[in-house]
C-alpha atoms as a PDB file:
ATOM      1  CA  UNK A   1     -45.647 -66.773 -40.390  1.00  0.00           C
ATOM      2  CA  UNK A   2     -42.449 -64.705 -40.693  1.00  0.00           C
ATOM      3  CA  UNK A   3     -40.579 -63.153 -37.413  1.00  0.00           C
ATOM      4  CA  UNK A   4     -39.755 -59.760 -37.694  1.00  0.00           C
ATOM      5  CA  UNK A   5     -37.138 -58.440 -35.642  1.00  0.00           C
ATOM      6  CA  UNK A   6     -38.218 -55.575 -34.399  1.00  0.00           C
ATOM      7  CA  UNK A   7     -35.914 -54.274 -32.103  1.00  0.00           C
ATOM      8  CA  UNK A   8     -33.494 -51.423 -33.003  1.00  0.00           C
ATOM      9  CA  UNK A   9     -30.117 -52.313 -33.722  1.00  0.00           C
ATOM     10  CA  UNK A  10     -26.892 -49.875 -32.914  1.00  0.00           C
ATOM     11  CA  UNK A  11     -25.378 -48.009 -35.151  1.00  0.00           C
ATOM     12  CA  UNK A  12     -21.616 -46.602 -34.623  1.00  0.00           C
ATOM     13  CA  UNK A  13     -21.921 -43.244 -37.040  1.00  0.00           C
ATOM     14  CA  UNK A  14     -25.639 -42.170 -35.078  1.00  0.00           C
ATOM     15  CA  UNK A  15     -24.564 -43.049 -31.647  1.00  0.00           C
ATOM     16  CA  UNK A  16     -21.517 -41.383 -31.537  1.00  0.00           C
ATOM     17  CA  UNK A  17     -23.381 -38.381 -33.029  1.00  0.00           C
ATOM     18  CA  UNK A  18     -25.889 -38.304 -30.936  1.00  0.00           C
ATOM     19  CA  UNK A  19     -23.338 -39.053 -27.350  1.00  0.00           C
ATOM     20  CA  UNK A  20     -20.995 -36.093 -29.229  1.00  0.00           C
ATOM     21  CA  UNK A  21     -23.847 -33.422 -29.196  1.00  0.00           C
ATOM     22  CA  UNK A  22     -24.636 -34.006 -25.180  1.00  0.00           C
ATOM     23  CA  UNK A  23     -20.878 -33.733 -24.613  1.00  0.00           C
ATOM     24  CA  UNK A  24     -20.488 -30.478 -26.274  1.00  0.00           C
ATOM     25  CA  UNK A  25     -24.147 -29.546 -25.420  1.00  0.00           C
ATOM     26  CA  UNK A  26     -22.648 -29.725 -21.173  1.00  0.00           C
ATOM     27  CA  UNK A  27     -19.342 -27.859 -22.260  1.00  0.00           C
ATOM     28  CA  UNK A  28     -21.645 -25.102 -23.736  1.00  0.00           C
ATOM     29  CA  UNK A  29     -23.237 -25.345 -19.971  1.00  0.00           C
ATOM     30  CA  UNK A  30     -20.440 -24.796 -18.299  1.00  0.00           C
ATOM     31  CA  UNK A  31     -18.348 -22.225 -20.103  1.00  0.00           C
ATOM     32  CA  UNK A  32     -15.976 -22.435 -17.447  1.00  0.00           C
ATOM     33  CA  UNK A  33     -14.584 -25.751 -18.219  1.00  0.00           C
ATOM     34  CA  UNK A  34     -13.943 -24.070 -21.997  1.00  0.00           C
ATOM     35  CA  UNK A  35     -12.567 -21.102 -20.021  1.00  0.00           C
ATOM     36  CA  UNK A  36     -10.371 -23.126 -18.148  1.00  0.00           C
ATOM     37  CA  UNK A  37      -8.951 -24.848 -21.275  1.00  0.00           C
ATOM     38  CA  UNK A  38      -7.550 -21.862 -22.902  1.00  0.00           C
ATOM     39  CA  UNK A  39      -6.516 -19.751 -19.556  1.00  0.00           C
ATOM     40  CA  UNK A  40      -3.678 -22.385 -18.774  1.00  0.00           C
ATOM     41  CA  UNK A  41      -2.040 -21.774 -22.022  1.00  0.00           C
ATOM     42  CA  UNK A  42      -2.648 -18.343 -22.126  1.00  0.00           C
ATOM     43  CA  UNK A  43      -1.103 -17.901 -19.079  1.00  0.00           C
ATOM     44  CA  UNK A  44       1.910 -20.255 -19.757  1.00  0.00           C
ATOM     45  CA  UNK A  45       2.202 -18.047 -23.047  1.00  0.00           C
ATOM     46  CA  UNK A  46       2.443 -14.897 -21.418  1.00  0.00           C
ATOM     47  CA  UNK A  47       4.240 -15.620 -18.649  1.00  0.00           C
ATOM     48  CA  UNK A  48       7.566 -18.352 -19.674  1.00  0.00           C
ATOM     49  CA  UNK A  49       7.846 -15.995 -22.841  1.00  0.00           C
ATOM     50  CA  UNK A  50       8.685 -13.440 -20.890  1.00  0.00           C
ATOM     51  CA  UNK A  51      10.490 -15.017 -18.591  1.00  0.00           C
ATOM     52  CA  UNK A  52      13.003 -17.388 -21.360  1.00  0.00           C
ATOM     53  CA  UNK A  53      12.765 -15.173 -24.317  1.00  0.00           C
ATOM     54  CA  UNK A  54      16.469 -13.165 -23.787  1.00  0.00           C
ATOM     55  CA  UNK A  55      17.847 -16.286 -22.179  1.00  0.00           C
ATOM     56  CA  UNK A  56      16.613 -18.531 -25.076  1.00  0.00           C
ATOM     57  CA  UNK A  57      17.550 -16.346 -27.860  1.00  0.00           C
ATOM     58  CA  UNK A  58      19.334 -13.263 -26.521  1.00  0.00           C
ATOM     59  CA  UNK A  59      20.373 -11.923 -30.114  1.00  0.00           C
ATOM     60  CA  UNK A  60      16.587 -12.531 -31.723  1.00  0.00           C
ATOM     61  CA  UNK A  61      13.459 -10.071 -30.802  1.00  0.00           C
ATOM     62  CA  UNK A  62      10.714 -11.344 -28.148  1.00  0.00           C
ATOM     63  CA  UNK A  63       8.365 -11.404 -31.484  1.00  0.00           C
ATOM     64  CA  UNK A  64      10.867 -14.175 -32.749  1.00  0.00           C
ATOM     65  CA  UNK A  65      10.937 -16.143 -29.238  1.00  0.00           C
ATOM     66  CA  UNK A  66       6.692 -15.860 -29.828  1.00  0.00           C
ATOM     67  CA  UNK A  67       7.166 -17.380 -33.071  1.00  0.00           C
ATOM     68  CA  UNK A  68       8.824 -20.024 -31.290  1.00  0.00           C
ATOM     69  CA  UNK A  69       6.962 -20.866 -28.368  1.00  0.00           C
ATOM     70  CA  UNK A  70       3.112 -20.683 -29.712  1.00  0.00           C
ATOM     71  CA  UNK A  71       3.047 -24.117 -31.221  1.00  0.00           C
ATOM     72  CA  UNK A  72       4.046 -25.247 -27.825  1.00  0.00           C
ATOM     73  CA  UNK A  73       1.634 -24.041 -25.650  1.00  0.00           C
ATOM     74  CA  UNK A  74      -1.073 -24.785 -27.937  1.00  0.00           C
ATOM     75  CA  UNK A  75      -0.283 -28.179 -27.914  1.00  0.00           C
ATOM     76  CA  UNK A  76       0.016 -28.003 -24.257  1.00  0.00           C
ATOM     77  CA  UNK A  77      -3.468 -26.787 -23.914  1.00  0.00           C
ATOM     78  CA  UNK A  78      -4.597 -29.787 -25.842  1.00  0.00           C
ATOM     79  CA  UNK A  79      -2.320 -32.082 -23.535  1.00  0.00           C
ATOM     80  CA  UNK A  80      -3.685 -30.890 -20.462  1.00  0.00           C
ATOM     81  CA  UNK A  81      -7.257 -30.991 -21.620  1.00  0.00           C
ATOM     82  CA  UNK A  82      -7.440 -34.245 -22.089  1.00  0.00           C
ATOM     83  CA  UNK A  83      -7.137 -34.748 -18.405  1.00  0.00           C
ATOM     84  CA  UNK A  84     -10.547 -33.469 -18.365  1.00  0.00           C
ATOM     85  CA  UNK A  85     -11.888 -36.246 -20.521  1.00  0.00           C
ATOM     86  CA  UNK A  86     -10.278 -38.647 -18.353  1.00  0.00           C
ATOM     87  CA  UNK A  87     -12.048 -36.917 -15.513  1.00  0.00           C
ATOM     88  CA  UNK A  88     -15.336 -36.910 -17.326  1.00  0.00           C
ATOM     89  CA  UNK A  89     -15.155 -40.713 -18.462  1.00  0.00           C
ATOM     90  CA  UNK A  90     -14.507 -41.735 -14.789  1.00  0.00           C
ATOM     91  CA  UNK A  91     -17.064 -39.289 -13.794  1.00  0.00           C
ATOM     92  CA  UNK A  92     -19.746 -41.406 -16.038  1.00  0.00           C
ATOM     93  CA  UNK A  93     -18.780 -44.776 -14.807  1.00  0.00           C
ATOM     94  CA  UNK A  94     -19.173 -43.976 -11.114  1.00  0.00           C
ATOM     95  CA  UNK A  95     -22.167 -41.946 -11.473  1.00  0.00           C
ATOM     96  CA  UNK A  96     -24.449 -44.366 -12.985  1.00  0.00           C
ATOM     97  CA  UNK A  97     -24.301 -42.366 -16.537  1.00  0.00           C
ATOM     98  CA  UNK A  98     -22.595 -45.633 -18.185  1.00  0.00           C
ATOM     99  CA  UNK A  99     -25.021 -48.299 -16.441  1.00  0.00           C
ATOM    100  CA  UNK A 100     -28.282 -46.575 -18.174  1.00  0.00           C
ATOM    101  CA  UNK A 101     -26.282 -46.716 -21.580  1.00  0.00           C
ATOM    102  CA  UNK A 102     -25.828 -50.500 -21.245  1.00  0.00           C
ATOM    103  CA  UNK A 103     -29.388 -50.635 -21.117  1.00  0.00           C
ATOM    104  CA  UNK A 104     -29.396 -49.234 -24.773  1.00  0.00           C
ATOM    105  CA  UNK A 105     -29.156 -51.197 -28.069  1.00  0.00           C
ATOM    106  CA  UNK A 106     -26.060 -48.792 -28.887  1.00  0.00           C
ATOM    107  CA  UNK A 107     -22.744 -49.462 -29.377  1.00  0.00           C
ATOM    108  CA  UNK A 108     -20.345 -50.160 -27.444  1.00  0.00           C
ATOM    109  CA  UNK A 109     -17.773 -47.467 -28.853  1.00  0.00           C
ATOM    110  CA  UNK A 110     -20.143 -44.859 -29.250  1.00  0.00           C
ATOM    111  CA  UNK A 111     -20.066 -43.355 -25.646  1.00  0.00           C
ATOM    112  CA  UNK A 112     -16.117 -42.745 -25.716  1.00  0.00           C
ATOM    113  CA  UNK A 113     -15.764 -41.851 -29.199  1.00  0.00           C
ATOM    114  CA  UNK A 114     -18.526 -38.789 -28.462  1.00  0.00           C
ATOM    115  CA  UNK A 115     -17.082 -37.950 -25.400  1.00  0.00           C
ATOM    116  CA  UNK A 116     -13.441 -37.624 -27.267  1.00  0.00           C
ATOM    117  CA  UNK A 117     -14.840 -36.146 -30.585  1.00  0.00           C
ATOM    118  CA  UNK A 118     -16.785 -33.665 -28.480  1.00  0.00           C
ATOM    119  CA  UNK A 119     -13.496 -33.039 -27.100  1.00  0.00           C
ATOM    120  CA  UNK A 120     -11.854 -32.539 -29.793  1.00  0.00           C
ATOM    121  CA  UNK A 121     -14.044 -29.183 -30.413  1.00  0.00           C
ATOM    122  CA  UNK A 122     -12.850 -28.125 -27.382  1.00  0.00           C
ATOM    123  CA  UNK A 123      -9.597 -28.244 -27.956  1.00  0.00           C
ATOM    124  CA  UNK A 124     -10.271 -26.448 -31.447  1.00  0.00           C
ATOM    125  CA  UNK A 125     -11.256 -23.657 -29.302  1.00  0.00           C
ATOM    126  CA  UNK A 126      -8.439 -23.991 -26.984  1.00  0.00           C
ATOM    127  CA  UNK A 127      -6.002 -24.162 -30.100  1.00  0.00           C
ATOM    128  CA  UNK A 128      -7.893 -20.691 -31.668  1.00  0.00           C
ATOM    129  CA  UNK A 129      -7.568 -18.896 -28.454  1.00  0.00           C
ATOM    130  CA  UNK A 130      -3.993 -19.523 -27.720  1.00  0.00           C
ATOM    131  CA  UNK A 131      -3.115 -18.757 -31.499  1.00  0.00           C
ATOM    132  CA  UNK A 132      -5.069 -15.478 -31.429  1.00  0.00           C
ATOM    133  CA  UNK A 133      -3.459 -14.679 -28.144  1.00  0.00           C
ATOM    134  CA  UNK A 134       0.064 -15.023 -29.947  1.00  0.00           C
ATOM    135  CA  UNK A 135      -1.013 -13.154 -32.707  1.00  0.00           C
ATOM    136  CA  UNK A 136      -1.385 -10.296 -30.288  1.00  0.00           C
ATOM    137  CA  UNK A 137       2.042 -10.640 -29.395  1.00  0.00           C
ATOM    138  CA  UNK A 138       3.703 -11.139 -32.739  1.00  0.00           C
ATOM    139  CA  UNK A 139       3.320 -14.588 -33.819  1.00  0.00           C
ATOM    140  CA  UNK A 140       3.032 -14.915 -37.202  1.00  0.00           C
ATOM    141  CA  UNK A 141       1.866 -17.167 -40.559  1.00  0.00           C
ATOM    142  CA  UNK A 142       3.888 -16.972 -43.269  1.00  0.00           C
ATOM    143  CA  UNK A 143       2.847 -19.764 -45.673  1.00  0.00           C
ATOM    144  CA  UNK A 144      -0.396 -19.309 -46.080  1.00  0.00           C
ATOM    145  CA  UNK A 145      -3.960 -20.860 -46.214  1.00  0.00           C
ATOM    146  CA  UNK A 146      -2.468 -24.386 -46.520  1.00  0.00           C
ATOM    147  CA  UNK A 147       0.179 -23.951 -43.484  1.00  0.00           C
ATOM    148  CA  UNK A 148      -2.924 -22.548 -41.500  1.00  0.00           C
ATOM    149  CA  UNK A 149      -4.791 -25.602 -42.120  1.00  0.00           C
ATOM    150  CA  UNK A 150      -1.686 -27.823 -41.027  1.00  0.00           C
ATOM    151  CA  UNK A 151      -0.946 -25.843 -38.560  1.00  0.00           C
ATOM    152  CA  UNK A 152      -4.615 -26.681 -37.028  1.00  0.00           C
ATOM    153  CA  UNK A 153      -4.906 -30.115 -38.304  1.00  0.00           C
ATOM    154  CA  UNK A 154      -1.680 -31.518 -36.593  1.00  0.00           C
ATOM    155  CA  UNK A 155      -2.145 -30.694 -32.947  1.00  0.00           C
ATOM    156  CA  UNK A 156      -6.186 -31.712 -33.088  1.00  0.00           C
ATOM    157  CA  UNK A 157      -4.727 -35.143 -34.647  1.00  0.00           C
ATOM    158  CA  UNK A 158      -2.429 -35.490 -31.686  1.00  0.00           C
ATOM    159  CA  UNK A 159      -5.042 -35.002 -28.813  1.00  0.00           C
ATOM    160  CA  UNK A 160      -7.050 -37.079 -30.503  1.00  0.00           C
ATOM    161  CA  UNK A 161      -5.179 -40.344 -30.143  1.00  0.00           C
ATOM    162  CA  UNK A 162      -3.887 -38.495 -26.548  1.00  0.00           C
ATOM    163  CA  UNK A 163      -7.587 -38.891 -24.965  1.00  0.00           C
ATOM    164  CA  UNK A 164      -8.033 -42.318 -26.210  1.00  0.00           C
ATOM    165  CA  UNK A 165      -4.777 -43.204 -23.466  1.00  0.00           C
ATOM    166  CA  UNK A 166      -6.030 -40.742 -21.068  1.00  0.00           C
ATOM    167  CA  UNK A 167      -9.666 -42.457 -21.525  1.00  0.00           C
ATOM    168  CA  UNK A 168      -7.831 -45.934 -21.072  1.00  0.00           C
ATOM    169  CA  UNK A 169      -6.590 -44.554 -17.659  1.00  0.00           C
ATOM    170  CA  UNK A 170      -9.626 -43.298 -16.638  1.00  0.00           C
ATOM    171  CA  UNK A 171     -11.829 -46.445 -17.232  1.00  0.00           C
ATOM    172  CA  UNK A 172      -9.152 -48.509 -15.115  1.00  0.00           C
ATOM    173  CA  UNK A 173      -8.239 -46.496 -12.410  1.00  0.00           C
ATOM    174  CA  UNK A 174      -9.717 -46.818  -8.937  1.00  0.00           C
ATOM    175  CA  UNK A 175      -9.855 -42.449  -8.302  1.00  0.00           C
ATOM    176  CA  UNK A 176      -9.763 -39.864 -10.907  1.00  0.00           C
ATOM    177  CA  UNK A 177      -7.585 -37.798  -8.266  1.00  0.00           C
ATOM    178  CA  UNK A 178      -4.734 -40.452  -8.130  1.00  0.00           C
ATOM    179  CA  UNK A 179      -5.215 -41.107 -12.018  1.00  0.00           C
ATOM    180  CA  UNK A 180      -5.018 -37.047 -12.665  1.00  0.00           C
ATOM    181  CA  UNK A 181      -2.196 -36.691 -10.463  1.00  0.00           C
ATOM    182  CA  UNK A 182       0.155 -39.042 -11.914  1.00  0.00           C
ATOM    183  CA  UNK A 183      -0.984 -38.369 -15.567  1.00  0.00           C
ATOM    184  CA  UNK A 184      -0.314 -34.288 -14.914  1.00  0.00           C
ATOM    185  CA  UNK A 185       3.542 -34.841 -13.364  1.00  0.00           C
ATOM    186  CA  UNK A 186       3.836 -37.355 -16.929  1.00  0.00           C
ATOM    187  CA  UNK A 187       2.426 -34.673 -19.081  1.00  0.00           C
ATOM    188  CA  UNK A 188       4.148 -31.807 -17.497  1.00  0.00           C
ATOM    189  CA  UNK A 189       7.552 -33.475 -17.887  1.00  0.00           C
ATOM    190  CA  UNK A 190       6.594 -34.258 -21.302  1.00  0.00           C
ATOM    191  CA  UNK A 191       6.281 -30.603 -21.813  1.00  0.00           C
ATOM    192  CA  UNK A 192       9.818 -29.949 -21.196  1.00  0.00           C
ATOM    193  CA  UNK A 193      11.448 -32.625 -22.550  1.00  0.00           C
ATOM    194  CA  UNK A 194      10.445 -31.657 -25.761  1.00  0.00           C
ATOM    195  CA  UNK A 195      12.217 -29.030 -28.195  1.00  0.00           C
ATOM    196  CA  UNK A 196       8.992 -26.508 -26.522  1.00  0.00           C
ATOM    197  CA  UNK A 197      11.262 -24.064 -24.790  1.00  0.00           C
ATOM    198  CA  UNK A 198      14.492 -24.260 -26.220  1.00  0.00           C
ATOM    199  CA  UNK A 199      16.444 -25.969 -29.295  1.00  0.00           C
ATOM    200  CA  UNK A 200      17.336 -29.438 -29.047  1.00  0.00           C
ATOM    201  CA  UNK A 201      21.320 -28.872 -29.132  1.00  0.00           C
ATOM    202  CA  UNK A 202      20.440 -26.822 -25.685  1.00  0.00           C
ATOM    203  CA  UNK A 203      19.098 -29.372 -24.288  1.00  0.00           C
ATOM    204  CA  UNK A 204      21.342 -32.178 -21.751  1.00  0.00           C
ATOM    205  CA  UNK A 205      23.031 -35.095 -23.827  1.00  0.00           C
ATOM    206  CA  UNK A 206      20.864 -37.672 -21.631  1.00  0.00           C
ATOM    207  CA  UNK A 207      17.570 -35.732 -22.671  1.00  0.00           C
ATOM    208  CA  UNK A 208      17.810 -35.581 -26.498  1.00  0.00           C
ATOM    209  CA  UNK A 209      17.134 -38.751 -27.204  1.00  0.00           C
ATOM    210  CA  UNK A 210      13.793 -38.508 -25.038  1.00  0.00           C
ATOM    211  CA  UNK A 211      13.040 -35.539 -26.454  1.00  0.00           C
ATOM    212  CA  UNK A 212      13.488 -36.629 -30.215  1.00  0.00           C
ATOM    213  CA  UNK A 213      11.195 -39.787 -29.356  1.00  0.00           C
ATOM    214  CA  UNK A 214       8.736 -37.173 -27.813  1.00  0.00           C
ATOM    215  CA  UNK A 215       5.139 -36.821 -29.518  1.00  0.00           C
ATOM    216  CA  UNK A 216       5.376 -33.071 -28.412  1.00  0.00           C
ATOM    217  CA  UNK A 217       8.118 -32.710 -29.569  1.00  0.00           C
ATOM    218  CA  UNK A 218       6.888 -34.124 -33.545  1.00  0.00           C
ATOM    219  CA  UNK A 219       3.745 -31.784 -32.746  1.00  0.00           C
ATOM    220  CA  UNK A 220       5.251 -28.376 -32.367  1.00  0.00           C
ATOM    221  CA  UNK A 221       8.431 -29.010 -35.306  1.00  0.00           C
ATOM    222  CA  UNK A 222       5.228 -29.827 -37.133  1.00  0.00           C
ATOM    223  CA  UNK A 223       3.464 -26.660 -36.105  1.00  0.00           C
ATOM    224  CA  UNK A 224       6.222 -24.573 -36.638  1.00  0.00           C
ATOM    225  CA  UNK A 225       6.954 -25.683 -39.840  1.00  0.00           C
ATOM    226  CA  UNK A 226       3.008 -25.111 -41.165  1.00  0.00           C
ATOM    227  CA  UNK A 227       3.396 -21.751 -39.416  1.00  0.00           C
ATOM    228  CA  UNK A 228       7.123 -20.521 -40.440  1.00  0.00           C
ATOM    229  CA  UNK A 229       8.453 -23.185 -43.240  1.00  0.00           C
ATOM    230  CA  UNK A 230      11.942 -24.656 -42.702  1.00  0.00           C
ATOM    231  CA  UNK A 231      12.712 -28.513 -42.632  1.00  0.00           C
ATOM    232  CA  UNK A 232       9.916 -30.512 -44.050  1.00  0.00           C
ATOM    233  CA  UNK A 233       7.242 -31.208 -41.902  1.00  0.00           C
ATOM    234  CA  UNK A 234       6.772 -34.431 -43.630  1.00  0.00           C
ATOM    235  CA  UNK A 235       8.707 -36.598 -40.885  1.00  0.00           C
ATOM    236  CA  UNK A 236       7.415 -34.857 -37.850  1.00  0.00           C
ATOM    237  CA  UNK A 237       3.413 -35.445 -39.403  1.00  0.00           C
ATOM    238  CA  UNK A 238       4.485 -38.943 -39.975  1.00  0.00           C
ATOM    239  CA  UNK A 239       5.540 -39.511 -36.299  1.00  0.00           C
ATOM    240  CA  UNK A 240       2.386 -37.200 -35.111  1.00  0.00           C
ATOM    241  CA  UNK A 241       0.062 -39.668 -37.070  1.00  0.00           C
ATOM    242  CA  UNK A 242       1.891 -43.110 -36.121  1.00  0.00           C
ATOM    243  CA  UNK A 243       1.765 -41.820 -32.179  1.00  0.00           C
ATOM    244  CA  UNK A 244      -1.877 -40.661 -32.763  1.00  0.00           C
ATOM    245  CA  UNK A 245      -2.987 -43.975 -34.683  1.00  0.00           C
ATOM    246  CA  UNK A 246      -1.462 -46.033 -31.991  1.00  0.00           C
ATOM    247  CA  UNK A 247      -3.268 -45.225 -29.243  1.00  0.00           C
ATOM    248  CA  UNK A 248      -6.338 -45.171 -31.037  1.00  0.00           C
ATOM    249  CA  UNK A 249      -6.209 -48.346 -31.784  1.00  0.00           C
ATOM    250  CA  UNK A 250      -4.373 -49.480 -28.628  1.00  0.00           C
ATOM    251  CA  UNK A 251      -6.074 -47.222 -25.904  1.00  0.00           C
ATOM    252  CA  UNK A 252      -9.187 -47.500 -27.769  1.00  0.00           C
ATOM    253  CA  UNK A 253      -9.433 -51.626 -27.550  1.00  0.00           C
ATOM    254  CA  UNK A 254      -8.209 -51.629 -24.055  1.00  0.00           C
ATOM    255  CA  UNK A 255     -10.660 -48.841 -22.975  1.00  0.00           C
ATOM    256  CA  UNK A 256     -13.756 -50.695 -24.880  1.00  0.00           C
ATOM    257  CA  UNK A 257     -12.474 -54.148 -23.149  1.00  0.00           C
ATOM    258  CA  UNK A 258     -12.087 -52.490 -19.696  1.00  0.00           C
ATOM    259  CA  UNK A 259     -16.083 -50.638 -20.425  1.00  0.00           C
ATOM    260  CA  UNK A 260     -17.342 -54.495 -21.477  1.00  0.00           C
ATOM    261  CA  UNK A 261     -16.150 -55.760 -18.198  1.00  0.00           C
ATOM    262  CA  UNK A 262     -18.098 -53.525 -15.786  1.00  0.00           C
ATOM    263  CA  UNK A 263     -20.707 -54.425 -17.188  1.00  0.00           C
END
């Protein structure tokens, strides 16, 4: 007599799928979580451009200032986003959601990688929004197809690792108001120390080092560069890609540890 196992057996590539397509199957439910995603920047965009563009650059046009400031509040609406992954992870552990997948011969990965490559989409969306807004109000590509496709690539890259840590946070932390809270005051002074709103040199002595060790900072000089040209972007995608590949790999193992003990 042979024994056949007959039970299924996970599989990484199909569970992820298959978590990814209910994620973005309940942001297509609730359009105004998408909404939401791209109004922040949007609003950010419209409003600090007008407000810093003469005292930034008092001698270049507000188109120029545009130029400037897109990449960063793009890559600001990714940032902030990813506090609603961290909401929406802790939101399936104290709910139950997580309990019934234990109960599943799936892997143990697959629930946060679909929640985070679902994500991702999102934040696609959120990138194409603010860009089109700009557009609208002179931002311009002037290297083509292939700096389009950087110019996309780099940012999605970045909030990719980014909800990983924010996923990390969520799994560990008691409330997903005190988590959110402390994680939006980080991200929002993130924002500024970064070369977002104004030049580096303009920026205090104290500050410059933060802001050159800034992944924000990497992200928009990146962005700019796919958009605009000038230095080589091939330093800031480096540093994008090492800050992106380490916490995927560190945020990731801690947040699958942290998932196998509350069990």
């Amino acid at each position: 007599m042979r024994n056949h196992d007959t039970a299924p057996h996970p599989s990484l590539w199909t569970d992820t799928a298959v978590l990814a397509a209910r994620s973005a199957l309940l942001m297509a439910r609730s359009p105004t979580t998408l909404l939401m995603a791209a109004a922040f920047p949007v609003i950010l965009l419209c409003l600090l451009s007008v407000s810093f563009a003469k005292v930034v650059m008092p001698d270049a046009s507000y188109a120029h200032y545009i130029d400037y400031t897109v990449p960063l509040f793009a890559t600001m609406g990714i940032t902030f986003a990813t506090l609603s992954t961290a909401i929406a992870a802790h939101t399936d552990r104290t709910t139950g959601f997580d309990d019934r997948l234990r109960t599943l011969p799936i892997s143990p990965i697959a629930p946060l990688a679909g929640r985070i490559i679902a994500d991702t989409i999102r934040n696609l969306a959120t990138l194409l929004v603010v860009t089109v807004v700009g557009i609208g109000l002179g931002f311009r590509f002037t290297e083509g197809i292939t700096g389009v496709i950087g110019y996309l690539v780099v940012p999605l890259i970045y909030g990719f690792g980014l909800a990983w840590f924010m996923v990390a946070i969520a799994l560990s932390a008691a409330s997903a108001e005190s988590a959110v809270a402390v994680l939006n005051a980080v991200l929002l002074v993130l924002s500024f120390l970064s070369t977002g709103f104004v030049t580096i040199g303009d920026l205090p002595g104290w500050a410059q080092p933060v802001a050159e060790a800034n992944p924000i900072t990497h992200v928009i000089e990146a962005m700019r560069t796919f958009a605009h040209g000038g230095e080589p972007a091939g330093l800031h995608v480096l540093a994008t890609l090492g800050w992106a590949l380490g916490l995927t790999l560190l945020a990731g193992y801690t947040a699958v540890r942290v998932r196998a003990r509350q069990a």
